[in-house]
PDB file of N, CA and C in Angstrom:
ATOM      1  N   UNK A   1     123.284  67.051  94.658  1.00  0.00           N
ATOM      2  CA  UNK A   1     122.038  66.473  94.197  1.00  0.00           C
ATOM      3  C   UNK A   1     122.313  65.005  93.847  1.00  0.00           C
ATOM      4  N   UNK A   2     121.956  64.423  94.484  1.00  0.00           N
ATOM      5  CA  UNK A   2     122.065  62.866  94.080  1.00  0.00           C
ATOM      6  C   UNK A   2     121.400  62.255  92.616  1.00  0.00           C
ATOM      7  N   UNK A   3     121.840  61.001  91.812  1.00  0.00           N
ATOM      8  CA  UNK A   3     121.336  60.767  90.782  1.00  0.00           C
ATOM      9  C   UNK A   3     119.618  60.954  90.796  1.00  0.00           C
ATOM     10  N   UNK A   4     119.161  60.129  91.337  1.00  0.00           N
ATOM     11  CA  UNK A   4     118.115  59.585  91.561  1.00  0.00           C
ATOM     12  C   UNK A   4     117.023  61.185  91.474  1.00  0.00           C
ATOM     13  N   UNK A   5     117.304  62.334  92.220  1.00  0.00           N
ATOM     14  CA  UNK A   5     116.617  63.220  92.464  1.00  0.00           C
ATOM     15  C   UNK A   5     116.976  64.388  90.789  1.00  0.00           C
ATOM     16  N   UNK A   6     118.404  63.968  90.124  1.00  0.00           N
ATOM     17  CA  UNK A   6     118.676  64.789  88.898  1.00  0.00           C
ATOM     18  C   UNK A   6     117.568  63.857  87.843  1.00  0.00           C
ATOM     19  N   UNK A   7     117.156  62.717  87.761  1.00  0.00           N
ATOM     20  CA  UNK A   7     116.278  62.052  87.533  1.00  0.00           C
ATOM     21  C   UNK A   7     115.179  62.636  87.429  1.00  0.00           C
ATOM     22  N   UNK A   8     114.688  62.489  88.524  1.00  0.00           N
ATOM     23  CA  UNK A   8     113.111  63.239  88.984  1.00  0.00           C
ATOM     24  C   UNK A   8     113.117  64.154  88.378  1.00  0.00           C
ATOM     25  N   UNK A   9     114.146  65.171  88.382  1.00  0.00           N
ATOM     26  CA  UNK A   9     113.774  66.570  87.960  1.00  0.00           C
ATOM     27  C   UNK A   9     113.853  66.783  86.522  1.00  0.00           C
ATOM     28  N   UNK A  10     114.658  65.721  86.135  1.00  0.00           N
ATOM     29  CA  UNK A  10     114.404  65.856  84.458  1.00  0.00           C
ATOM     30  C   UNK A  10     113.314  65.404  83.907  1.00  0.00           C
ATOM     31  N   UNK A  11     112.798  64.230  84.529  1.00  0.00           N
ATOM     32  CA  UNK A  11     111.381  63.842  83.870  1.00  0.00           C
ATOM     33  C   UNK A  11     110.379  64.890  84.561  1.00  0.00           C
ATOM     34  N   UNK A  12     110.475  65.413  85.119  1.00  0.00           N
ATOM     35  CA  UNK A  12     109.395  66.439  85.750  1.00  0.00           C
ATOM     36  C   UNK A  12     109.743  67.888  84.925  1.00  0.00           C
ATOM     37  N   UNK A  13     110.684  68.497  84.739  1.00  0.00           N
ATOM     38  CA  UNK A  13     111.280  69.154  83.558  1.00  0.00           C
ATOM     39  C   UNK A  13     110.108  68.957  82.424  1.00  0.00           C
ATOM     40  N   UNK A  14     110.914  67.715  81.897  1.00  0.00           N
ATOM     41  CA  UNK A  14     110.231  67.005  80.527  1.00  0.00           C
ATOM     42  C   UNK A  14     109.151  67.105  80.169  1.00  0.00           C
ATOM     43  N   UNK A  15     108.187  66.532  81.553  1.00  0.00           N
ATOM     44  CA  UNK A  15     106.679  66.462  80.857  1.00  0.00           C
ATOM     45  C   UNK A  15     106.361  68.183  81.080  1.00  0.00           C
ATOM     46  N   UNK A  16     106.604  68.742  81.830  1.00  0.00           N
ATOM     47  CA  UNK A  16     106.059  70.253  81.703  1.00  0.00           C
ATOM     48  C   UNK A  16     106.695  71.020  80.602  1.00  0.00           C
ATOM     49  N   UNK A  17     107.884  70.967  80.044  1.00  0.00           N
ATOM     50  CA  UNK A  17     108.313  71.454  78.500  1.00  0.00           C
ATOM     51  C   UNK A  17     107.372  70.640  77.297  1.00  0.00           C
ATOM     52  N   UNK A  18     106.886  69.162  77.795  1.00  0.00           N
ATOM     53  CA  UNK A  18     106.283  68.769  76.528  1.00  0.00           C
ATOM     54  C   UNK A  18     104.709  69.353  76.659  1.00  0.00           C
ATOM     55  N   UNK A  19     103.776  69.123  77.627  1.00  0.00           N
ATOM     56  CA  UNK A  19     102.891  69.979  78.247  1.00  0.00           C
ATOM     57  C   UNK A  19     102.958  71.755  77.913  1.00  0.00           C
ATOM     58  N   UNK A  20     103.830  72.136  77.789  1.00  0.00           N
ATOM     59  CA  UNK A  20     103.885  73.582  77.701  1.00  0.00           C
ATOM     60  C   UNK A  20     104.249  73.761  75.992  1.00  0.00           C
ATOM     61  N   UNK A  21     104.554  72.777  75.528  1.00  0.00           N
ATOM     62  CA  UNK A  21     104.889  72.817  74.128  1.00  0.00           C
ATOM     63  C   UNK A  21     103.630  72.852  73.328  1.00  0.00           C
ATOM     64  N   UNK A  22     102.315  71.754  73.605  1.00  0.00           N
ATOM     65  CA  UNK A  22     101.422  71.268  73.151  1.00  0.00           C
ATOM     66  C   UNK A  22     100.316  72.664  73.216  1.00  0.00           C
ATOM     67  N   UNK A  23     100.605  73.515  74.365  1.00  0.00           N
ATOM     68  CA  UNK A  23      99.810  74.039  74.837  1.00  0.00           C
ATOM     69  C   UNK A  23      99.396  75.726  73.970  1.00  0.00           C
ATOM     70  N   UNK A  24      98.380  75.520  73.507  1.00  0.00           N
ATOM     71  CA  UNK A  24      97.901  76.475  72.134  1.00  0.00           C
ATOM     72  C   UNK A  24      97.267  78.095  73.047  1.00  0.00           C
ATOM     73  N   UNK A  25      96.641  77.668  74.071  1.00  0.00           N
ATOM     74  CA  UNK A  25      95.856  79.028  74.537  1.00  0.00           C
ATOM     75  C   UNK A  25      96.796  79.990  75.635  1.00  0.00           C
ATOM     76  N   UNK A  26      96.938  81.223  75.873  1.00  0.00           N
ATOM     77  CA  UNK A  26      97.443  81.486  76.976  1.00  0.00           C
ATOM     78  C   UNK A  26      97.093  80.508  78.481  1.00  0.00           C
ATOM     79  N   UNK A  27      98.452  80.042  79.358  1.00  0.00           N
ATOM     80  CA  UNK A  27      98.119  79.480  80.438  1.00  0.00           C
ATOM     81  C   UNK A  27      97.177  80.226  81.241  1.00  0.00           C
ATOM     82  N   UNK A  28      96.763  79.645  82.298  1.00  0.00           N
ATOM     83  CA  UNK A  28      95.982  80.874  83.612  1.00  0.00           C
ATOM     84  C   UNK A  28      96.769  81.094  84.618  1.00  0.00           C
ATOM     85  N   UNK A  29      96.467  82.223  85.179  1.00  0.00           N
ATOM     86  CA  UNK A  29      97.248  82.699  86.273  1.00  0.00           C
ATOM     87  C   UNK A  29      97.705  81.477  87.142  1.00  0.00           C
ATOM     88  N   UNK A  30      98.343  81.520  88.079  1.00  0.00           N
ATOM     89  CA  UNK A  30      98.581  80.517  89.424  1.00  0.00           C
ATOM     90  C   UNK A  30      97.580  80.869  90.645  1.00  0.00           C
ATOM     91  N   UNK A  31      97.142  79.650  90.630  1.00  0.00           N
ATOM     92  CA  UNK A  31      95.984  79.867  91.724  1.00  0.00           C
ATOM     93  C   UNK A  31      97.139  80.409  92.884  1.00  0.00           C
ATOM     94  N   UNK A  32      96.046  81.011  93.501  1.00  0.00           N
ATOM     95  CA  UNK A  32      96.854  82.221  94.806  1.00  0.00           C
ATOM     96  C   UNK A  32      96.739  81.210  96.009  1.00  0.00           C
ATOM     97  N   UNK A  33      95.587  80.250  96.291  1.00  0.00           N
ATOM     98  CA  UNK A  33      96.012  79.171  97.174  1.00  0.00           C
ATOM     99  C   UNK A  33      97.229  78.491  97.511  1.00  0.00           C
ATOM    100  N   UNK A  34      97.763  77.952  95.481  1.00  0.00           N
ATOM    101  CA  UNK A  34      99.444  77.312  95.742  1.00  0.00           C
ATOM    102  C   UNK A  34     100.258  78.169  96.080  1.00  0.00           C
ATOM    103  N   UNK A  35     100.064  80.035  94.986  1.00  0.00           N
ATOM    104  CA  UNK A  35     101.315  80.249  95.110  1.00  0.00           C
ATOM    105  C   UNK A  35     101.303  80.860  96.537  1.00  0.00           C
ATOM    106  N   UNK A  36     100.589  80.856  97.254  1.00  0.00           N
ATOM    107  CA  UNK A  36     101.031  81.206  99.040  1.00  0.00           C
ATOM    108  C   UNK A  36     102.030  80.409  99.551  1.00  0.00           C
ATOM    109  N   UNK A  37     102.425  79.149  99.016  1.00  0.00           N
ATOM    110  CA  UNK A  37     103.176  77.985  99.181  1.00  0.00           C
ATOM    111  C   UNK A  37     104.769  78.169  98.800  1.00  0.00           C
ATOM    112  N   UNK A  38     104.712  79.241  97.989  1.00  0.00           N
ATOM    113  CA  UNK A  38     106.224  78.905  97.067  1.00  0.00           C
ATOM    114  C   UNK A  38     106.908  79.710  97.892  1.00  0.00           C
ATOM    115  N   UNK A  39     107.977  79.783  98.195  1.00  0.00           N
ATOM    116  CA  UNK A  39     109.107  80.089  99.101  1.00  0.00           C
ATOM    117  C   UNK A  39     108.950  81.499  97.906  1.00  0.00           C
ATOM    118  N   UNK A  40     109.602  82.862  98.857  1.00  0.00           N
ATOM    119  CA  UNK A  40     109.751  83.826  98.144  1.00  0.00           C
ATOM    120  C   UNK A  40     111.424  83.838  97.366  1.00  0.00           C
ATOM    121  N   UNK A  41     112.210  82.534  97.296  1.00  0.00           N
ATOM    122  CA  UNK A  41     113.392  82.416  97.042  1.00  0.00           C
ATOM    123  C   UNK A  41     113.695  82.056  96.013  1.00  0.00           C
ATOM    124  N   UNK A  42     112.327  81.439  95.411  1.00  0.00           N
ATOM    125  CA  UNK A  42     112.155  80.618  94.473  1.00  0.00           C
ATOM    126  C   UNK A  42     112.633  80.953  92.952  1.00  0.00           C
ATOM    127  N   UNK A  43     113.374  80.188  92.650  1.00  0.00           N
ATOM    128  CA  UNK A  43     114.303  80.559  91.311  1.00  0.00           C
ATOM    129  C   UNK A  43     113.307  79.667  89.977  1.00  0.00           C
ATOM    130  N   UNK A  44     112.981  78.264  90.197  1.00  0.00           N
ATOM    131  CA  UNK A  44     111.522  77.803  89.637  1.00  0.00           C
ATOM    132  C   UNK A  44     111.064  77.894  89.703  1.00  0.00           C
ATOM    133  N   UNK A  45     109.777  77.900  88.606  1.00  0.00           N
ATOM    134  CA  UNK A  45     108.689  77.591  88.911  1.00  0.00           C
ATOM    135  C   UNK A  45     108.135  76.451  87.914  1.00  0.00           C
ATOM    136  N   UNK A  46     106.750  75.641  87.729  1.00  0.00           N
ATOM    137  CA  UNK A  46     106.630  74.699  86.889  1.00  0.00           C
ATOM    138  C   UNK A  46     105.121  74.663  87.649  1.00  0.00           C
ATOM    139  N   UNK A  47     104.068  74.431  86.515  1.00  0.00           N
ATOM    140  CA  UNK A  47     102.576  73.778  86.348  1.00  0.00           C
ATOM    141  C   UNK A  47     102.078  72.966  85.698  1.00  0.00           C
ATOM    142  N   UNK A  48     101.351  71.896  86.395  1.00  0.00           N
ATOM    143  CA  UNK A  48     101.276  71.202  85.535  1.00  0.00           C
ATOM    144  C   UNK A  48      99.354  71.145  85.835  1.00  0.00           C
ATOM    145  N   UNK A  49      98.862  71.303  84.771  1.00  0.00           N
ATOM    146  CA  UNK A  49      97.126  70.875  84.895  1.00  0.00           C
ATOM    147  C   UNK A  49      97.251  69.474  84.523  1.00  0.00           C
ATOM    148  N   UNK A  50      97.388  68.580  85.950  1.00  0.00           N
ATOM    149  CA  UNK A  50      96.921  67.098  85.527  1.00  0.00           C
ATOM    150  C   UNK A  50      95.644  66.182  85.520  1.00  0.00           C
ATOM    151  N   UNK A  51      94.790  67.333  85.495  1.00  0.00           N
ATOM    152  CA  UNK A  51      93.513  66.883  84.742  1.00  0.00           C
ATOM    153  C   UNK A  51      93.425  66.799  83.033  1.00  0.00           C
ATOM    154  N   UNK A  52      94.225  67.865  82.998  1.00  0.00           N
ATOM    155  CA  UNK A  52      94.033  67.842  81.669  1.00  0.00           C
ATOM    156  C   UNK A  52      95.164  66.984  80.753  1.00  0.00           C
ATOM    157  N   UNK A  53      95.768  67.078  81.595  1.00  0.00           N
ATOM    158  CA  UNK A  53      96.855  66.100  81.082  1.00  0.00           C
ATOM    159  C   UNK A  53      96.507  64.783  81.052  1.00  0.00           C
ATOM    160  N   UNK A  54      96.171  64.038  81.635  1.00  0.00           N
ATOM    161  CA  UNK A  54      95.107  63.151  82.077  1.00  0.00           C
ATOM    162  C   UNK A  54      94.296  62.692  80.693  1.00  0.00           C
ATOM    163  N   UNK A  55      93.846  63.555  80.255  1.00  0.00           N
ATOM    164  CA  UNK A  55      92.520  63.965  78.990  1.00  0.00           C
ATOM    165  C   UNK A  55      93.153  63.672  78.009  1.00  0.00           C
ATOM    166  N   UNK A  56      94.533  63.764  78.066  1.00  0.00           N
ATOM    167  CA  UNK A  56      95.364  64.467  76.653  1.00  0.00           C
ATOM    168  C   UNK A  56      95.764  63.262  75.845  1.00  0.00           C
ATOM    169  N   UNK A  57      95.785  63.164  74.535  1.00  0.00           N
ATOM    170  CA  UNK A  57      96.580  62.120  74.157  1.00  0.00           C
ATOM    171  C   UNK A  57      98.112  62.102  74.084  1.00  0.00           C
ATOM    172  N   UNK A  58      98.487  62.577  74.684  1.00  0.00           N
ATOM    173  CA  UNK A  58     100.287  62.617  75.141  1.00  0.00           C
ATOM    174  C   UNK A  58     100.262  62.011  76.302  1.00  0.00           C
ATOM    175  N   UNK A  59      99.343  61.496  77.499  1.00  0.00           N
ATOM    176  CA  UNK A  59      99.472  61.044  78.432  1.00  0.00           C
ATOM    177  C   UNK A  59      99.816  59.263  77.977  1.00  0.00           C
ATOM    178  N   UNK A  60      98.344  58.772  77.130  1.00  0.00           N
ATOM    179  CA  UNK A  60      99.061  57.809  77.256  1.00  0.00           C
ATOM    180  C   UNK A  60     100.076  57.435  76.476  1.00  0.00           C
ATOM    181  N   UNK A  61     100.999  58.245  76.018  1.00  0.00           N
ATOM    182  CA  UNK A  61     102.308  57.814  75.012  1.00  0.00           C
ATOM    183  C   UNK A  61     103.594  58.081  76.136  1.00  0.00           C
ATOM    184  N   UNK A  62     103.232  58.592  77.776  1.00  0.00           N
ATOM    185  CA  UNK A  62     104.600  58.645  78.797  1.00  0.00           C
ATOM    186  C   UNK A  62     105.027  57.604  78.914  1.00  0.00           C
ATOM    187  N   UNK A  63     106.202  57.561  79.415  1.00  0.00           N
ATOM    188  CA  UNK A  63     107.189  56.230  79.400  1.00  0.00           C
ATOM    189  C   UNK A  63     106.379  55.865  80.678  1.00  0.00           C
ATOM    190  N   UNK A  64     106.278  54.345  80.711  1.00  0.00           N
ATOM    191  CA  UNK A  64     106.312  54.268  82.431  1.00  0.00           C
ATOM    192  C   UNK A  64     106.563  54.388  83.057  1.00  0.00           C
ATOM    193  N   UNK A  65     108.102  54.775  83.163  1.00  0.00           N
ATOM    194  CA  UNK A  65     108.716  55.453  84.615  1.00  0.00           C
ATOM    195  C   UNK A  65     107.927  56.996  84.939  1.00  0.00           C
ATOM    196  N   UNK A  66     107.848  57.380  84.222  1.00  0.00           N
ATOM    197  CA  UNK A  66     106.931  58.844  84.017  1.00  0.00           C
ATOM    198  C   UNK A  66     105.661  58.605  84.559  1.00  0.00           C
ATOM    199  N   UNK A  67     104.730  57.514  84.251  1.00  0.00           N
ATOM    200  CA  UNK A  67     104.096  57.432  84.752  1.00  0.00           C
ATOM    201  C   UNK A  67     103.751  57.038  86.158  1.00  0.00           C
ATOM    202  N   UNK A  68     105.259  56.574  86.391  1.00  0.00           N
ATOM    203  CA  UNK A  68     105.057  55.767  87.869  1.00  0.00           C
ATOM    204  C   UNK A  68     105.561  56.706  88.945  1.00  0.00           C
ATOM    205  N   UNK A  69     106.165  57.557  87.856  1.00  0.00           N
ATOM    206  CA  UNK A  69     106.347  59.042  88.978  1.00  0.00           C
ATOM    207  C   UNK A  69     105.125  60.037  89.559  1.00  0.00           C
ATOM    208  N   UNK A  70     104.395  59.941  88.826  1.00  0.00           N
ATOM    209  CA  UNK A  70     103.462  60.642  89.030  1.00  0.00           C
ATOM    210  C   UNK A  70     102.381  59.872  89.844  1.00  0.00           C
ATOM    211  N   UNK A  71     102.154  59.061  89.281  1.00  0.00           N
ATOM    212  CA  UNK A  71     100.818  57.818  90.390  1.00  0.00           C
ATOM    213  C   UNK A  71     100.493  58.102  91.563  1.00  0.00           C
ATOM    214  N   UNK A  72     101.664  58.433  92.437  1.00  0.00           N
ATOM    215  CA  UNK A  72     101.065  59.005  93.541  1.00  0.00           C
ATOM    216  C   UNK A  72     100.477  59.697  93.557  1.00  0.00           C
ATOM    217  N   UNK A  73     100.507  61.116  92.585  1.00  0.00           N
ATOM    218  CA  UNK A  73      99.446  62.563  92.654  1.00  0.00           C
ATOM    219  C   UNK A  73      97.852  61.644  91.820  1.00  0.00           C
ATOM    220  N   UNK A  74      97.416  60.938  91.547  1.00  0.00           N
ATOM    221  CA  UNK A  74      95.998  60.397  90.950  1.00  0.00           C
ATOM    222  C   UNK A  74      95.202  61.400  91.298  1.00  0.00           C
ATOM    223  N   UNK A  75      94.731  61.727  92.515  1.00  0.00           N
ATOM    224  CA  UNK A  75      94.000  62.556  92.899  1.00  0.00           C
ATOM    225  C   UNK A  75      94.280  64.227  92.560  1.00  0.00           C
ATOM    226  N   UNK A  76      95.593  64.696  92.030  1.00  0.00           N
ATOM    227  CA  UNK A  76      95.754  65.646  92.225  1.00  0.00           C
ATOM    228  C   UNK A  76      94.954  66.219  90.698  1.00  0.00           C
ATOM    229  N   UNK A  77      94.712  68.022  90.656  1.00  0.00           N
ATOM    230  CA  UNK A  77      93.921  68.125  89.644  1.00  0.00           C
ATOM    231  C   UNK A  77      95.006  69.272  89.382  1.00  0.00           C
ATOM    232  N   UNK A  78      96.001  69.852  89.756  1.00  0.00           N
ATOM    233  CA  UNK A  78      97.028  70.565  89.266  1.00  0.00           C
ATOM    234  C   UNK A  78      98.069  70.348  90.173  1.00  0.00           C
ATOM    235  N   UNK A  79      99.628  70.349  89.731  1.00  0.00           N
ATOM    236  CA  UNK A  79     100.607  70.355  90.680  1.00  0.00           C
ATOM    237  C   UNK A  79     101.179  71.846  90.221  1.00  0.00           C
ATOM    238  N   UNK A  80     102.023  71.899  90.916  1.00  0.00           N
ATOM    239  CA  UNK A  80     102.974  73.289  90.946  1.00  0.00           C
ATOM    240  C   UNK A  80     104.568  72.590  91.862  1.00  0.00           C
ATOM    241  N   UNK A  81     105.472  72.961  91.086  1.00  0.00           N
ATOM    242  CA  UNK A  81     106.824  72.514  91.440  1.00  0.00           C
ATOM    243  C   UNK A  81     107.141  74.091  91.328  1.00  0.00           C
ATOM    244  N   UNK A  82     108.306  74.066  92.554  1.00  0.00           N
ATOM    245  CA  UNK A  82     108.952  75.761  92.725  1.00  0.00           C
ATOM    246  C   UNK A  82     110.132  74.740  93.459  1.00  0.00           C
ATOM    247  N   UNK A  83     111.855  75.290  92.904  1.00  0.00           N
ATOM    248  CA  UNK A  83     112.625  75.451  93.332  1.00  0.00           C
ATOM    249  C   UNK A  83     113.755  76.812  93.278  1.00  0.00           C
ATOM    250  N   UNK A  84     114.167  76.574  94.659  1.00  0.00           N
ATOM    251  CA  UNK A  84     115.553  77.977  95.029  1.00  0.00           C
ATOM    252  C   UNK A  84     117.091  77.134  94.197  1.00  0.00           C
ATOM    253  N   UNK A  85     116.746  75.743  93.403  1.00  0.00           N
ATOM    254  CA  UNK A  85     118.323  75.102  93.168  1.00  0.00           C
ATOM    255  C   UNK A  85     118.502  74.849  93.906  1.00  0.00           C
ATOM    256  N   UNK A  86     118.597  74.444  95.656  1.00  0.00           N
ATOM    257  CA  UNK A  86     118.754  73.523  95.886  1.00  0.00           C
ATOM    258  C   UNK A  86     117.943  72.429  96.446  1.00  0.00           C
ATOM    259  N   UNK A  87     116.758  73.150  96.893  1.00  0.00           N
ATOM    260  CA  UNK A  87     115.186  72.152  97.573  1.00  0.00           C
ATOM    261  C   UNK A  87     114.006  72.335  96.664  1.00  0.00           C
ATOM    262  N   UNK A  88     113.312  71.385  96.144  1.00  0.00           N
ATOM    263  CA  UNK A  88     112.002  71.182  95.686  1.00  0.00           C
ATOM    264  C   UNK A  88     110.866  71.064  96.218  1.00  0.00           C
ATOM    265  N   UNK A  89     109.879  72.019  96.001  1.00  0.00           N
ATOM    266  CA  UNK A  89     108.962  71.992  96.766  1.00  0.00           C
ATOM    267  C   UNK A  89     107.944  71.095  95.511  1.00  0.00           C
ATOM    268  N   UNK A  90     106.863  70.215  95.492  1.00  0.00           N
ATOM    269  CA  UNK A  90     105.274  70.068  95.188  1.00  0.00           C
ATOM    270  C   UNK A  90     104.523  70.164  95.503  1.00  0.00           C
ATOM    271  N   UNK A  91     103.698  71.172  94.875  1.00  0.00           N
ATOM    272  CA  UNK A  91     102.274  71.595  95.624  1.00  0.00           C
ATOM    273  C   UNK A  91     101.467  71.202  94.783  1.00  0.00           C
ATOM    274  N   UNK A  92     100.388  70.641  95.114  1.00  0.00           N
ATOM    275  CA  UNK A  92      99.129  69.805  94.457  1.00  0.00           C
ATOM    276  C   UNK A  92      97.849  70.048  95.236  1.00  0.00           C
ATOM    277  N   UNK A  93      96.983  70.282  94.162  1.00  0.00           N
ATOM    278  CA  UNK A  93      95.882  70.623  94.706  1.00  0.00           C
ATOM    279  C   UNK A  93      94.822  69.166  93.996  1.00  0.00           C
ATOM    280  N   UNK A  94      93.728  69.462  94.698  1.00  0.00           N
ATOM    281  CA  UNK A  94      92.737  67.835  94.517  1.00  0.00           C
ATOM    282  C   UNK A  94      92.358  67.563  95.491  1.00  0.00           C
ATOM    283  N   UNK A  95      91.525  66.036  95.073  1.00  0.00           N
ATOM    284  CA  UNK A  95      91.158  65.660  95.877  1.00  0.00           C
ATOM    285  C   UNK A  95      91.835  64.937  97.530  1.00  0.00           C
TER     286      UNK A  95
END
């Protein structure tokens, strides 16, 4: 695993432990659209509702690199990360 990608996965880690920390109600199931997506090998899993995250006041307190990781998904209204340890999949749903 190269630096750069042990990186990624810790800030992607991060905000879904801090996201899952904050988070008071039972989650909802996994939409059955993504999880058709996840490899049946899959040793991760990770959700993130970034709409609501979005909403949240923990969004704007992310570092900027955090934020600049994510920028590309703008459109997305939930992601889903699934890894086997050694490949990462992101699945995002949205616009």
């Amino acid at each position: 695993m190269t630096p750069f990608s042990r990186l990624g996965l810790a800030a992607i880690l991060t905000l879904s432990g801090g996201i899952l920390a904050c988070h008071k109600a039972a989650p909802p199931a996994i939409d059955p659209a993504l999880a058709s997506c996840i490899a049946p090998d899959a040793a991760l899993l990770a959700g993130v509702d970034c709409a609501r995250l979005r909403a949240s006041p923990l969004y704007q307190k992310l570092p900027t690199a955090v934020t600049a990781l994510i920028e590309p998904l703008r459109d997305a209204t939930y992601l889903l990360i699934a890894s086997n340890g050694r490949d990462y999949a992101m699945i995002a749903r949205g616009n």
